[in-house]
Protein backbone atom coordinates (compact mmCIF):
# COMPACT_ATOMS: atom_id res chain seq x y z
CA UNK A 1 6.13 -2.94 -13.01
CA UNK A 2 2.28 -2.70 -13.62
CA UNK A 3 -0.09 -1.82 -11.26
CA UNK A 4 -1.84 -5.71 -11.26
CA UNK A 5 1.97 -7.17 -11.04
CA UNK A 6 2.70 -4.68 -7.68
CA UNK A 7 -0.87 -6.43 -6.31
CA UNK A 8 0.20 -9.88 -7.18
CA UNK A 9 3.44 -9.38 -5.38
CA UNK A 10 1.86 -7.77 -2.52
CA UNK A 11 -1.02 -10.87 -2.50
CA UNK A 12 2.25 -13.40 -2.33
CA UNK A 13 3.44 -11.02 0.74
CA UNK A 14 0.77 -11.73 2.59
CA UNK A 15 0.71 -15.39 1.95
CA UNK A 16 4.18 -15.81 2.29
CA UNK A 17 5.07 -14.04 5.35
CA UNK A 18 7.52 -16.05 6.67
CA UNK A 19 9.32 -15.71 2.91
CA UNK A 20 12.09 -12.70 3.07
CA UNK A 21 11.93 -12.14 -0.23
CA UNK A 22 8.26 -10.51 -0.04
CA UNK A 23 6.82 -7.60 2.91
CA UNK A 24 3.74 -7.19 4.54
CA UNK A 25 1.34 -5.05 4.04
CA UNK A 26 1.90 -3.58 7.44
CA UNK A 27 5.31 -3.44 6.91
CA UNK A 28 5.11 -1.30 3.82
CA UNK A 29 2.55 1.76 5.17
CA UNK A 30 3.77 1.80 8.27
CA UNK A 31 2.24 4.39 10.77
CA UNK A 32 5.66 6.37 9.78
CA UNK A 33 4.70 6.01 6.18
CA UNK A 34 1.32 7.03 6.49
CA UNK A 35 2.05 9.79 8.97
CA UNK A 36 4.94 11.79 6.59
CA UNK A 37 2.79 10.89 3.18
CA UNK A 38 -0.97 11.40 4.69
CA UNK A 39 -2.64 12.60 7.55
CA UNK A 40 -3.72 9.16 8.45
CA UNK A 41 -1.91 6.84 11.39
CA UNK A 42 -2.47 3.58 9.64
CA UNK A 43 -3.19 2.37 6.42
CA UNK A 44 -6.85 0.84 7.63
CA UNK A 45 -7.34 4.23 8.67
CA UNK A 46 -7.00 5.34 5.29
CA UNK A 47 -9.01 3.03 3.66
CA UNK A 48 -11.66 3.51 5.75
CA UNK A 49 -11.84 7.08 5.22
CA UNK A 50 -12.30 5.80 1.41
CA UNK A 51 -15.08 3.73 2.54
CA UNK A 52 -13.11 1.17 0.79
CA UNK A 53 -14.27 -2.55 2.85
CA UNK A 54 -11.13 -4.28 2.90
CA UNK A 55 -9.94 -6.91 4.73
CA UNK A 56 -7.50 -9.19 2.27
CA UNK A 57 -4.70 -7.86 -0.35
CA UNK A 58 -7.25 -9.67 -2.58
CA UNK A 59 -9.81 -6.53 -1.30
CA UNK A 60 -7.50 -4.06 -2.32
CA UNK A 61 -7.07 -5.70 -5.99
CA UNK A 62 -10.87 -5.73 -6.14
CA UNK A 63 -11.25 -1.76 -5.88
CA UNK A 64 -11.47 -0.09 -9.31
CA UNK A 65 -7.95 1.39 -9.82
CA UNK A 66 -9.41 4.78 -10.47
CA UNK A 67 -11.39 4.87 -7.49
CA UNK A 68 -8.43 3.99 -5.48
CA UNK A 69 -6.23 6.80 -7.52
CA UNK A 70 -8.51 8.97 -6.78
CA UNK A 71 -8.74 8.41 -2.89
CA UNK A 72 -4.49 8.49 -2.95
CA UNK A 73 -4.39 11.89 -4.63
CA UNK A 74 -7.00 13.22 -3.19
CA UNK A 75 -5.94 11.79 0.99
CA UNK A 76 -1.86 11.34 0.24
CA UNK A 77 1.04 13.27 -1.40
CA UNK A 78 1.23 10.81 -3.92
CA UNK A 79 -1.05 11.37 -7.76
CA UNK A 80 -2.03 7.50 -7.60
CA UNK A 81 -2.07 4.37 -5.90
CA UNK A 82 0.87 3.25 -8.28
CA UNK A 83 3.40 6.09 -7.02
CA UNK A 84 1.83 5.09 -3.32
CA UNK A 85 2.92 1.68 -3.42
CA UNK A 86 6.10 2.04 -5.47
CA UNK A 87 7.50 4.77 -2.81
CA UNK A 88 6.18 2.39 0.02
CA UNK A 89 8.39 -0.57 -1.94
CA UNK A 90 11.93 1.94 -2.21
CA UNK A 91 11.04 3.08 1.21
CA UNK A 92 11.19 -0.31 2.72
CA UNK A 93 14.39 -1.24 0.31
CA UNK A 94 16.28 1.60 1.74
CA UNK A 95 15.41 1.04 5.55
CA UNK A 96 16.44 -3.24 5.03
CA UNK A 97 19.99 -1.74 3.53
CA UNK A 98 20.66 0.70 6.69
């Protein structure tokens, strides 16, 4: 899955929150998430530190996908945003089968 195709899914989580087939952002970085992967609590913590203004999934699609790679590897275990999100996605898989 590309990087714009994870967004769009993640834009039709948001707008579809009621749907179970798609998860909120605040269900995907949990503070758990964010806590084991980062030294941040939340992930509006996190993007602050970025200085990244966000306040919509749309936001997050708007920042330059090498700025945001750069803030992931650079703040997170992870090496981009991509590897981010797609662990935040099997994370979230494997709690909903428990």
């Amino acid at each position: 899955m590309s990087f714009d195709e994870l967004l769009n899914e993640l834009q039709g989580a948001k707008s579809n929150e009621g749907d179970q087939n798609h998860v909120s952002i605040e269900k995907l970085f949990h503070e758990t998430f964010m806590s084991r992967h980062s030294s941040f609590k939340s992930f509006n913590e996190f993007l602050r530190k970025g200085n990244f203004d966000v306040d919509t999934l749309e936001d997050i699609d708007n920042i330059p996908e090498e700025l945001l790679d750069r803030h992931v590897n650079r703040e997170t275990d992870f090496g981009s945003w991509k590897s981010m999100l797609g662990r935040a996605n099997e994370d979230y898989e494997a709690d909903q089968r428990v």
